[in-house]
Protein backbone atom coordinates (compact mmCIF):
# COMPACT_ATOMS: atom_id res chain seq x y z
CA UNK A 1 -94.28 22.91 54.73
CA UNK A 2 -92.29 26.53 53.75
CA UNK A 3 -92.91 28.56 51.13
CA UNK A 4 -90.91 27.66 47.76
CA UNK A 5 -89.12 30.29 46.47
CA UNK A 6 -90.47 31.58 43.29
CA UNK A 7 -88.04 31.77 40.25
CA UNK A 8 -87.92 35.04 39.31
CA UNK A 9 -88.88 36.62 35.95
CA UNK A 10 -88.84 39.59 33.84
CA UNK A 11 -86.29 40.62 30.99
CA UNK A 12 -83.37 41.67 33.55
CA UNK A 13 -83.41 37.49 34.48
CA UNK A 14 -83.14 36.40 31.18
CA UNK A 15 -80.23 34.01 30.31
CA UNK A 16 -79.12 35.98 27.84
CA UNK A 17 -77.43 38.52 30.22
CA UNK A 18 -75.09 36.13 32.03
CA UNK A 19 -73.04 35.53 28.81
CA UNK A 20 -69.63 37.36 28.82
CA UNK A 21 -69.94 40.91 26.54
CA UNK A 22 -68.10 39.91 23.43
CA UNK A 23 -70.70 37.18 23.06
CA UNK A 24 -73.84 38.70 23.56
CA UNK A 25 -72.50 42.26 21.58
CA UNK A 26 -72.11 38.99 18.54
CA UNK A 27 -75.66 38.08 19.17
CA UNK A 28 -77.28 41.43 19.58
CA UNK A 29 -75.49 42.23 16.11
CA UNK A 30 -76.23 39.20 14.35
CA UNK A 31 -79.85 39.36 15.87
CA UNK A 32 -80.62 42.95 14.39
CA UNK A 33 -78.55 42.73 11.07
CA UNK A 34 -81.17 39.34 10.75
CA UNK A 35 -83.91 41.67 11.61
CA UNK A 36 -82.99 44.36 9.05
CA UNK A 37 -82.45 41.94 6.22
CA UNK A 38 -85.72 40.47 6.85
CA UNK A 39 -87.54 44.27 7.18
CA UNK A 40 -85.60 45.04 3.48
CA UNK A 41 -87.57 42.01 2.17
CA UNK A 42 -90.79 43.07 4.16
CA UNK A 43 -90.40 46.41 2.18
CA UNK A 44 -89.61 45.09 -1.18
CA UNK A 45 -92.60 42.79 -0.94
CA UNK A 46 -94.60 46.01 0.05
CA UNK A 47 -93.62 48.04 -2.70
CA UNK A 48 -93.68 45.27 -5.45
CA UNK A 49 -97.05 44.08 -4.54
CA UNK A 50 -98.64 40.84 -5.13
CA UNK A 51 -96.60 41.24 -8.68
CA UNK A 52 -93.53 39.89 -6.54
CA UNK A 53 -94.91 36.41 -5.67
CA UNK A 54 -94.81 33.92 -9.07
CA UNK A 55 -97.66 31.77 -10.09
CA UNK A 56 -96.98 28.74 -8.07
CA UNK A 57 -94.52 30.94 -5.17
CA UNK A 58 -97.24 30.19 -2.62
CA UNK A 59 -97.39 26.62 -3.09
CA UNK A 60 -93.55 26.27 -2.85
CA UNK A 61 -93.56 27.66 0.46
CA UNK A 62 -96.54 25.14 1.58
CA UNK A 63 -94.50 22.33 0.49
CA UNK A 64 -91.03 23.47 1.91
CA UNK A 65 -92.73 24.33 5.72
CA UNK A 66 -94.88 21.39 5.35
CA UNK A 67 -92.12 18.99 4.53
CA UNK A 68 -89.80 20.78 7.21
CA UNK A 69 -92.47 19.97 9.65
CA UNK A 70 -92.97 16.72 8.30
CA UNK A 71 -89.44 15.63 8.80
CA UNK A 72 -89.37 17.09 12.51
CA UNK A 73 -92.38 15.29 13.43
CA UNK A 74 -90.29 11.67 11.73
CA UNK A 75 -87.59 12.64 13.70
CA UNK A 76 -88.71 14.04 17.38
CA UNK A 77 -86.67 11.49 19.44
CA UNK A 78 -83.43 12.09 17.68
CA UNK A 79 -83.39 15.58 17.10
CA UNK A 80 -83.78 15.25 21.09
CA UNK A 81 -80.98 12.97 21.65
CA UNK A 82 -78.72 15.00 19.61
CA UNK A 83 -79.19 18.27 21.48
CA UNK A 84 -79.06 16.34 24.54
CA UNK A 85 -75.51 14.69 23.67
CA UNK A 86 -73.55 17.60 21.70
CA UNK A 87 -71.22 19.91 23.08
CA UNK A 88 -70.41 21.72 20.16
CA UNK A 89 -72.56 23.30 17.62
CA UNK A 90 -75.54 21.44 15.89
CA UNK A 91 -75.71 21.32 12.80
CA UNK A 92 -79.70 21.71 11.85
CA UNK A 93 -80.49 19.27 9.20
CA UNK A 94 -83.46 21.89 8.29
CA UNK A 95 -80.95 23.66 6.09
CA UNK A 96 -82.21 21.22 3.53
CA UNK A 97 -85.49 23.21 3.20
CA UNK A 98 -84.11 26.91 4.12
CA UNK A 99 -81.53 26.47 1.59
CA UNK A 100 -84.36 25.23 -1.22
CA UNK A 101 -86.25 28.14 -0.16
CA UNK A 102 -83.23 30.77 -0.80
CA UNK A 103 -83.21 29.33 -4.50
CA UNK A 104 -86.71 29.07 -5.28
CA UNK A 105 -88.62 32.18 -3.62
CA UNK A 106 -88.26 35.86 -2.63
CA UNK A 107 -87.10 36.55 0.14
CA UNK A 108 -90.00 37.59 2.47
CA UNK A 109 -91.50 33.86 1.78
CA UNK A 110 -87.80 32.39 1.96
CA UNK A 111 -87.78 34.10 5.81
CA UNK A 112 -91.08 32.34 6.32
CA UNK A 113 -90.13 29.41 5.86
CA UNK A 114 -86.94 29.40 7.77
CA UNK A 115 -88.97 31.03 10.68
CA UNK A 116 -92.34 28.40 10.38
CA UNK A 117 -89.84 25.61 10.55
CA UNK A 118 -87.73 27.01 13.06
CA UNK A 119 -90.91 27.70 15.59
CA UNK A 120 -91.93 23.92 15.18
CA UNK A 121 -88.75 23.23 16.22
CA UNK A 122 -88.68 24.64 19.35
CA UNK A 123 -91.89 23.99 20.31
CA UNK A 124 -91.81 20.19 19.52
CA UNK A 125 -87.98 19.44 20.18
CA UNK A 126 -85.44 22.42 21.75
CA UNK A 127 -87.58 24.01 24.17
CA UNK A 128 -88.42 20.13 25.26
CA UNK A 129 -84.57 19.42 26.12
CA UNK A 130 -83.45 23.24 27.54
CA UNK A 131 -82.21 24.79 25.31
CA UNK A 132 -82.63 28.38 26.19
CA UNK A 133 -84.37 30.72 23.93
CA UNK A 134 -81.52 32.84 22.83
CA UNK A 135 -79.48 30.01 21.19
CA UNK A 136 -82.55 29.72 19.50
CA UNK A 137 -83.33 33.32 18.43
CA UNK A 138 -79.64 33.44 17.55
CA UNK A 139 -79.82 30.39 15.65
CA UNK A 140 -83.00 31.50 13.37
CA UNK A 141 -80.80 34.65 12.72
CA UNK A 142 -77.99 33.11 11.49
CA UNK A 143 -79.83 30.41 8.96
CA UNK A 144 -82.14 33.81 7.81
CA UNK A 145 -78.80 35.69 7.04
CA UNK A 146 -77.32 32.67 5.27
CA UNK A 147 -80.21 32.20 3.04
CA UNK A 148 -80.21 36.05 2.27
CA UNK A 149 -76.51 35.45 0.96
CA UNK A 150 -77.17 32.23 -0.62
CA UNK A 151 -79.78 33.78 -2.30
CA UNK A 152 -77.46 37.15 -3.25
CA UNK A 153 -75.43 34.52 -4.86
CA UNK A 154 -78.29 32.96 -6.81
CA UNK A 155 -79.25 36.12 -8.02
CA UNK A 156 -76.23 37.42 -9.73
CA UNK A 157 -77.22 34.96 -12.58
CA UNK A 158 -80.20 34.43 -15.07
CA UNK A 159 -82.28 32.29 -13.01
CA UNK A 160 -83.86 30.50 -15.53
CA UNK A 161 -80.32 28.65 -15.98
CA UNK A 162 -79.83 27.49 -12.25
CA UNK A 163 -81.08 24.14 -12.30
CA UNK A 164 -81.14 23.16 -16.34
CA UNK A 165 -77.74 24.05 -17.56
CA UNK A 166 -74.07 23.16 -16.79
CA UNK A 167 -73.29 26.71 -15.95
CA UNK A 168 -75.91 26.64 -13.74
CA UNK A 169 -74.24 24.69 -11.50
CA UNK A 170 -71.34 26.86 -10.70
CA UNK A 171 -73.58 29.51 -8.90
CA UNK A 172 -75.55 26.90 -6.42
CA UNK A 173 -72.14 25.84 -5.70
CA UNK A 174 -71.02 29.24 -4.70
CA UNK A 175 -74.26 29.48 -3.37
CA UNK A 176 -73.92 26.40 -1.02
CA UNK A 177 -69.98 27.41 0.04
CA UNK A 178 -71.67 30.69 1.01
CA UNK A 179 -74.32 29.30 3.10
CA UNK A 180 -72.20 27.32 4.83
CA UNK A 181 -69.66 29.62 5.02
CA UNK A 182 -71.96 32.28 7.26
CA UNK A 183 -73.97 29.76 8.91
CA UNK A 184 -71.26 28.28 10.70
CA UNK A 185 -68.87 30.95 11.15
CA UNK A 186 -71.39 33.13 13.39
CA UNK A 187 -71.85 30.26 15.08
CA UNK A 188 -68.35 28.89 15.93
CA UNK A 189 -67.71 32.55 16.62
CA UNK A 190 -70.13 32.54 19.15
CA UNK A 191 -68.52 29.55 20.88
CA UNK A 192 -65.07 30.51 20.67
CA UNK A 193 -65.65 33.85 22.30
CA UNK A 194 -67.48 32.40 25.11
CA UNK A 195 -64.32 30.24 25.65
CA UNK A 196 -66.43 27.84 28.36
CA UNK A 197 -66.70 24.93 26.31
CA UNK A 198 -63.37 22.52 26.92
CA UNK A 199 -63.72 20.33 24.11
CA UNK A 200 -63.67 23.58 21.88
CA UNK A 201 -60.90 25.18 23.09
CA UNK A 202 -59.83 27.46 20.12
CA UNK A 203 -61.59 28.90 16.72
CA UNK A 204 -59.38 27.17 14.24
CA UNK A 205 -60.00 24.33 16.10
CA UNK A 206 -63.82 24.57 15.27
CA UNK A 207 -63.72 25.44 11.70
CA UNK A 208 -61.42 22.07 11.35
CA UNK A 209 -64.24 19.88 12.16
CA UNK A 210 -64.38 17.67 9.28
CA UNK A 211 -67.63 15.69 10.26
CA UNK A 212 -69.71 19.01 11.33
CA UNK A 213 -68.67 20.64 8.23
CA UNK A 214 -69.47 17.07 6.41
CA UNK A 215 -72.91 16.98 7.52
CA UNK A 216 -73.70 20.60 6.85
CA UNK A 217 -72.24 20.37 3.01
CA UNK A 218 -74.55 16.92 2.78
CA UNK A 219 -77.57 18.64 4.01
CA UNK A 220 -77.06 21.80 1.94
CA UNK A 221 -75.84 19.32 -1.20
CA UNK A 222 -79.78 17.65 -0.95
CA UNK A 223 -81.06 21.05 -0.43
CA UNK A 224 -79.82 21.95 -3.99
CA UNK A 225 -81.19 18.42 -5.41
CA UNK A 226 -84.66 19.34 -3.33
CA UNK A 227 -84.59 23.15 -5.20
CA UNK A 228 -83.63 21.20 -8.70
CA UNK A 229 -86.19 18.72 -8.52
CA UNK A 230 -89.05 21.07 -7.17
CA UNK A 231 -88.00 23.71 -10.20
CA UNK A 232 -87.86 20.81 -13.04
CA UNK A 233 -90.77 18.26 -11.94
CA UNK A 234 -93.03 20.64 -9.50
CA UNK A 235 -93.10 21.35 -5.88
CA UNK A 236 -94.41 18.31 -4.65
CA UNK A 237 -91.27 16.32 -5.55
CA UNK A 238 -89.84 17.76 -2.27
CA UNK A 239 -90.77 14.90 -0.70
CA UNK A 240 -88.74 12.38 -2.35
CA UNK A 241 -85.64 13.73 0.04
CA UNK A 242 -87.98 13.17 3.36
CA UNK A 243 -87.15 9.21 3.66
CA UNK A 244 -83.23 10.06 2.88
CA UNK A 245 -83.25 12.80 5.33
CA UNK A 246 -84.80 11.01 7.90
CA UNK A 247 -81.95 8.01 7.53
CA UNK A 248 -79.62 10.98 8.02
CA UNK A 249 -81.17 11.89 11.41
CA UNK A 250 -80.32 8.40 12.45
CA UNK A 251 -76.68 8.27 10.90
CA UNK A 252 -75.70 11.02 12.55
CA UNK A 253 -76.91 10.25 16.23
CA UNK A 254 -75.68 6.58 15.73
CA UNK A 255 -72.25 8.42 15.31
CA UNK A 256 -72.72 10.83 18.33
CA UNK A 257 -73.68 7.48 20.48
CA UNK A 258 -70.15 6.31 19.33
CA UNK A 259 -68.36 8.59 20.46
CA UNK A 260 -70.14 8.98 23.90
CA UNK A 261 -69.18 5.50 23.91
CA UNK A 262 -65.29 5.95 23.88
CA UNK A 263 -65.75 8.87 26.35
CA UNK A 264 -65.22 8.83 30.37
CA UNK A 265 -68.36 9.89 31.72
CA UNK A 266 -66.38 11.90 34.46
CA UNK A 267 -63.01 13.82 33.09
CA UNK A 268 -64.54 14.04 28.98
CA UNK A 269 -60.89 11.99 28.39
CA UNK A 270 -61.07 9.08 25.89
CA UNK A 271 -61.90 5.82 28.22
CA UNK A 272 -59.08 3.30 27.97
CA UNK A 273 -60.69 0.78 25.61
CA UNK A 274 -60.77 3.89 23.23
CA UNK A 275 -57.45 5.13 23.99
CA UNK A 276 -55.52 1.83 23.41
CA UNK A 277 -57.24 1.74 19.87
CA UNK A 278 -56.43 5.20 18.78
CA UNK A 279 -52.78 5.29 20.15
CA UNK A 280 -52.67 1.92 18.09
CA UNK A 281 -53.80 3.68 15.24
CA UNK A 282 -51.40 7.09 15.64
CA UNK A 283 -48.16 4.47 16.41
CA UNK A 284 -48.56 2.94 12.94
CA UNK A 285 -49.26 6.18 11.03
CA UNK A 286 -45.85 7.71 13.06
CA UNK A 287 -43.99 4.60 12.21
CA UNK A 288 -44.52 5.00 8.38
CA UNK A 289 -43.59 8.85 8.76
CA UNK A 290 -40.79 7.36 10.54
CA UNK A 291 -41.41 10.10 13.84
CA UNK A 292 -40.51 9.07 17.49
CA UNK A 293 -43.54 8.59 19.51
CA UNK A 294 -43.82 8.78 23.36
CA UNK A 295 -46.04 7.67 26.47
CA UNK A 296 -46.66 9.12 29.79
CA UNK A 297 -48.27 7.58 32.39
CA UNK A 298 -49.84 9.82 35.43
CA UNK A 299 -50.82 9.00 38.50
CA UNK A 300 -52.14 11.61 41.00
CA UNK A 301 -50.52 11.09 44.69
CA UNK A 302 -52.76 10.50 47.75
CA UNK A 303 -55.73 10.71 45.55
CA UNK A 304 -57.67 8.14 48.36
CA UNK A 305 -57.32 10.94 50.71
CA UNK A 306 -59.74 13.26 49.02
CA UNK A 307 -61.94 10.90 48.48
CA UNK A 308 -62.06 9.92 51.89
CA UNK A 309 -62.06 13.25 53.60
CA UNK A 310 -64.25 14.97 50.77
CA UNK A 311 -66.26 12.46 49.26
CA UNK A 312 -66.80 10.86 45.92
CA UNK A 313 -68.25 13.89 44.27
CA UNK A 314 -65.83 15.94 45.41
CA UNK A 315 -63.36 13.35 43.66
CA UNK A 316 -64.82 13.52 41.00
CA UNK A 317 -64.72 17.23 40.43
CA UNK A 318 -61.24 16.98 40.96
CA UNK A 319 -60.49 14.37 38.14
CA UNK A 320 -62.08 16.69 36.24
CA UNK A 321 -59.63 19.33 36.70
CA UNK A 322 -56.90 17.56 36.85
CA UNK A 323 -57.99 16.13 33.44
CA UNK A 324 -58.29 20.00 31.50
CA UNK A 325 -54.98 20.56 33.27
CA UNK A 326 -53.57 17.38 31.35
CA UNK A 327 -55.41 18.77 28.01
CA UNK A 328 -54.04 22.27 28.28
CA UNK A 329 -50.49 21.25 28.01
CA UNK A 330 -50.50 18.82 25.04
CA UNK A 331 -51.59 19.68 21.96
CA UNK A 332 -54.72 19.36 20.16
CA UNK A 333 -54.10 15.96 18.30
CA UNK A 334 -52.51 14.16 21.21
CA UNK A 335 -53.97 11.83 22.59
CA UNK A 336 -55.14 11.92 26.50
CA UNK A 337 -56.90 9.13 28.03
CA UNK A 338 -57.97 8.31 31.64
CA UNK A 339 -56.94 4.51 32.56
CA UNK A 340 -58.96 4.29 35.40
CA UNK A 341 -59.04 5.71 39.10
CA UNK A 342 -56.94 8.47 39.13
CA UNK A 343 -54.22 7.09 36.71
CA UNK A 344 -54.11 9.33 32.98
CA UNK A 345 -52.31 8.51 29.83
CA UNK A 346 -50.96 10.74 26.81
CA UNK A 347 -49.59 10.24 23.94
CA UNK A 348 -47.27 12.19 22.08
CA UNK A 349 -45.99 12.30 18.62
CA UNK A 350 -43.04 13.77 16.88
CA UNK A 351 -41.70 14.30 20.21
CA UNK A 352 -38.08 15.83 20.13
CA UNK A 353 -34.83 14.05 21.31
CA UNK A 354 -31.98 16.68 22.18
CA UNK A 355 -28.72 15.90 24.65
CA UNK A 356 -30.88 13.44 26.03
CA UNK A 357 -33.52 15.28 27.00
CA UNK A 358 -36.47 14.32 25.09
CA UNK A 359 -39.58 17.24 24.30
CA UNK A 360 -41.69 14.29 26.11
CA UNK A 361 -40.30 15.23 29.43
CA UNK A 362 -40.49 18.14 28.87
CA UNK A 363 -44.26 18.41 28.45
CA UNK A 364 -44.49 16.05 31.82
CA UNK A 365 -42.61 19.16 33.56
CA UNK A 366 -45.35 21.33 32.97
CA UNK A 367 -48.18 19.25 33.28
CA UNK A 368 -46.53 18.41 36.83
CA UNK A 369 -46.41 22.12 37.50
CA UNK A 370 -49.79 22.80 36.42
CA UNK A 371 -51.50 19.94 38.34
CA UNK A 372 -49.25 21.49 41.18
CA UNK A 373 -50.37 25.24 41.10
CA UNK A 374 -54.46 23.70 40.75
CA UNK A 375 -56.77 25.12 42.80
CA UNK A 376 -60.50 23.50 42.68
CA UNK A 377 -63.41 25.17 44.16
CA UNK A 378 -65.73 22.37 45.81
CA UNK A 379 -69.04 22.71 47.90
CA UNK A 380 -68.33 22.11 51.39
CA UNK A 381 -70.45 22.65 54.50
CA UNK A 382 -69.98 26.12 55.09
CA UNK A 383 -69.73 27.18 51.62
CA UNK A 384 -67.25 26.61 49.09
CA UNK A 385 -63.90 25.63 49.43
CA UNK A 386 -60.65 25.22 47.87
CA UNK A 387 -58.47 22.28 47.50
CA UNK A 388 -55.25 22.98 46.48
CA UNK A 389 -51.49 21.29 46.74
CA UNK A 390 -52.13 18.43 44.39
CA UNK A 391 -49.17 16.36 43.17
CA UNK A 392 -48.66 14.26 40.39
CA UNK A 393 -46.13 11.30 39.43
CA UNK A 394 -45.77 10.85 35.88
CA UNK A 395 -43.28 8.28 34.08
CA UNK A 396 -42.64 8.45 30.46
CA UNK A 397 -41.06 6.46 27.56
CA UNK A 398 -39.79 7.20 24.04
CA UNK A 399 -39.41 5.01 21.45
CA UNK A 400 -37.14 5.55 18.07
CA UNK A 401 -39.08 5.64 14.87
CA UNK A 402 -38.49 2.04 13.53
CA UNK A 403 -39.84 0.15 16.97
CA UNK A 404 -43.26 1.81 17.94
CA UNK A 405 -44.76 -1.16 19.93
CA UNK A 406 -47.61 0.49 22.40
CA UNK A 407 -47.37 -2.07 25.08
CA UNK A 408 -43.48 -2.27 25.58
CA UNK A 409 -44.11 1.99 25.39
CA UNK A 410 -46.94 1.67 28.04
CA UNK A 411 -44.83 -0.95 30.21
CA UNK A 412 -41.53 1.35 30.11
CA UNK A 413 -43.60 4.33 31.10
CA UNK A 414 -45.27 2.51 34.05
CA UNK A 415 -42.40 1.21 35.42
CA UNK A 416 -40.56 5.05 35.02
CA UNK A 417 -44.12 6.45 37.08
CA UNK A 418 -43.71 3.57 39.78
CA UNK A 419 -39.95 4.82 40.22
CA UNK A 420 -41.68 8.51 40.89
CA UNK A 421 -43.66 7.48 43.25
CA UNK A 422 -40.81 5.04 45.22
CA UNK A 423 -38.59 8.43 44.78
CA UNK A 424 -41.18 10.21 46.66
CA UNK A 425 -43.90 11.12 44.37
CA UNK A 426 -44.52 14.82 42.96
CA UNK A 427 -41.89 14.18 40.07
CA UNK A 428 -40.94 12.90 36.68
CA UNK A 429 -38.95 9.95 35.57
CA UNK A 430 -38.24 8.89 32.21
CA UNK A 431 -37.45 5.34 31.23
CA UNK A 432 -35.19 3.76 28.77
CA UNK A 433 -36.35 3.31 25.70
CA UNK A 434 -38.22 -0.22 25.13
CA UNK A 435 -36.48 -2.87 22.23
CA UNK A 436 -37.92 -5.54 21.11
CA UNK A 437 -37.03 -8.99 22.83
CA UNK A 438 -34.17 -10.84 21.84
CA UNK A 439 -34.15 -14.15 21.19
């Protein structure tokens, strides 16, 4: 038996380097603005003395890190499964207790308990499922400088009014919005510069996603009701939210197995069952706006031949491509579906009509072109190689505004991609616009 080759170690190996400079300049600088802010409470709580910790300060922190560890420990096996299934950023349902924290203690015990919570974490559930330990360094710094704002906001105002007036309210709003606000912008910034992820292509993009921003005003809304109740009744009413928080847990992961469902497992398209019930959904809502609507149907040529030369994997990797070449030419709320084998689907609203040549084929032009010009790197048996001189034959149909019916739109299209290929292939055909039958 040989020797295994030893991974190797040391701070030059660390993940963190590999990330492109723009990212990891955001992380260093997020990181040590985190650190300061956290030193400036150090040294307040230094100067003040014991004088700056309230009667009763001490127990609110057991309480908030006990119940944050409380509702990890309730929740191990989805907190797993939801770092194992998302792509994007996850949204820590923790920010219930930091945000409590920000509105009922100073700040060196408010960093405490974002940091005592955050280390259970990883020990019990990130480090468990991979994720490296700068996401979660990063991700500690981002939730300390968000409850250092939060708390900036909560401060501007008597706090004796907070939780028992009317008025009160319109600060832990503000304080919430800001919370949010920072929490997820350093983060989507993060992704967006690193630009690797597919199914986050662009920043605007990430700030529009309703549920993720959902969830995160929820979770922050119940950390408000946790601060309220703790101030009003006493700290140990904190754990009236544990049972509600732990249903959320399970909400949220029954959603994320939803959509995995309506996913294909090899391009990241929506699977065809999925497809057919959005594009059902999109045809109505474009009928009532009265907006033309059209189909294209793809089909790559002499696919068989790569899988028989190259091999299934190999195949695979190249649906893949072919699939974020698709993607990249459509915009972000059309729809793009794989069928099955090698055949894709899109559909496109408000497409344009003009002298007969309709915006639809004009988008199949450049995917064409795009899918031609692909080059995918593959593992081969002396290194890696590069397939190249793909063609695709796509058909497409457009319907007017008052007759969106998706099958006669699918069957048109089909019929227009079988013409491509019976033309000789590498080409696009449009058909003639579907009507309903005639008695």
């Amino acid at each position: 038996m040989g020797l295994s080759r030893q991974r190797p170690i040391g701070v030059t190996h660390w993940a963190i380097w590999s990330l492109p400079r723009r990212v990891l300049f955001l992380i260093l600088t997020v990181e040590l603005v985190a650190v300061a802010a956290v030193a400036a409470s150090a040294t307040t709580a230094a100067t003040v003395g014991p004088a700056l910790f309230a009667e009763g300060d001490l127990l609110v922190f057991a309480v908030l890190a006990g119940a944050g560890i409380i509702s990890t420990e309730a929740s191990l096996g989805v907190e797993r499964a939801r770092h194992r299934r998302e792509d994007g950023p996850h949204i820590d349902l923790s920010s219930v207790w930091a945000f409590a924290a920000a509105a009922l203690l100073p700040g060196l015990l408010a960093c405490a308990v974002v940091i005592v919570i955050s280390a259970h974490l990883y020990a019990r559930s990130w480090r468990k499922v991979g994720v490296p330990p700068y996401r979660v360094v990063f991700s500690v710094a981002t939730v300390l400088l968000a409850v250092h704002a939060a708390a900036s906001v909560l401060h501007l105002v008597d706090e004796s009014t907070l939780f028992s007036t009317a008025i009160g309210l319109v600060p832990v709003v503000l304080a919430v919005l800001t919370y949010a606000a920072v929490n997820m912008f350093l983060v989507v910034a993060a992704i967006a510069l690193n630009g690797q992820d597919r199914h986050v292509p662009r920043f605007v993009q990430l700030l529009r996603h309703g549920d993720d921003a959902v969830l995160e005003f929820a979770t922050l809304s119940m950390g408000a009701l946790v601060a309220g109740a703790m101030s009003a009744f006493g700290a140990y009413y904190a754990v009236l939210v544990l049972p509600p928080l732990i249903v959320l847990h399970r909400t949220v992961l029954v959603r994320q197995l939803e959509e995995a469902a309506s996913i294909d497992g090899k391009t990241g398209l929506l699977n065809a069952a999925a497809w057919h019930a959005k594009a059902g959904r999109e045809l109505r809502r474009a009928e009532r706006a009265q907006e033309r609507a059209a189909v294209l149907v793809l089909d790559l040529d002499h696919f068989k031949l790569v899988n028989d030369r190259h091999g299934h994997l190999v195949g695979d990797t190249v649906l893949a491509a072919v699939a974020a070449a698709v993607r990249a030419e459509v915009r972000d709320d059309d729809l793009v579906g794989r069928f099955g084998g090698e055949e894709f689907v899109v559909l496109l609203r408000g497409v344009d009509v003009d002298n007969n040549r309709t915006g639809a084929e004009a988008v199949a032009e450049r995917i064409r072109r795009r899918i031609a010009a692909l080059e995918v790197e593959v593992p081969g048996p002396h290194g890696p190689a590069v397939l190249d001189q793909f063609t695709v034959s796509i058909g497409g149909a457009v319907n007017p505004p008052d007759d969106l019916d998706l099958a006669r739109l699918i069957a048109c299209a089909d019929t227009a991609m079988y013409e491509a290929k019976h033309r000789g292939r590498n080409r696009v055909r449009m058909g003639l616009q579907p009507t309903r039958d005639t008695a």
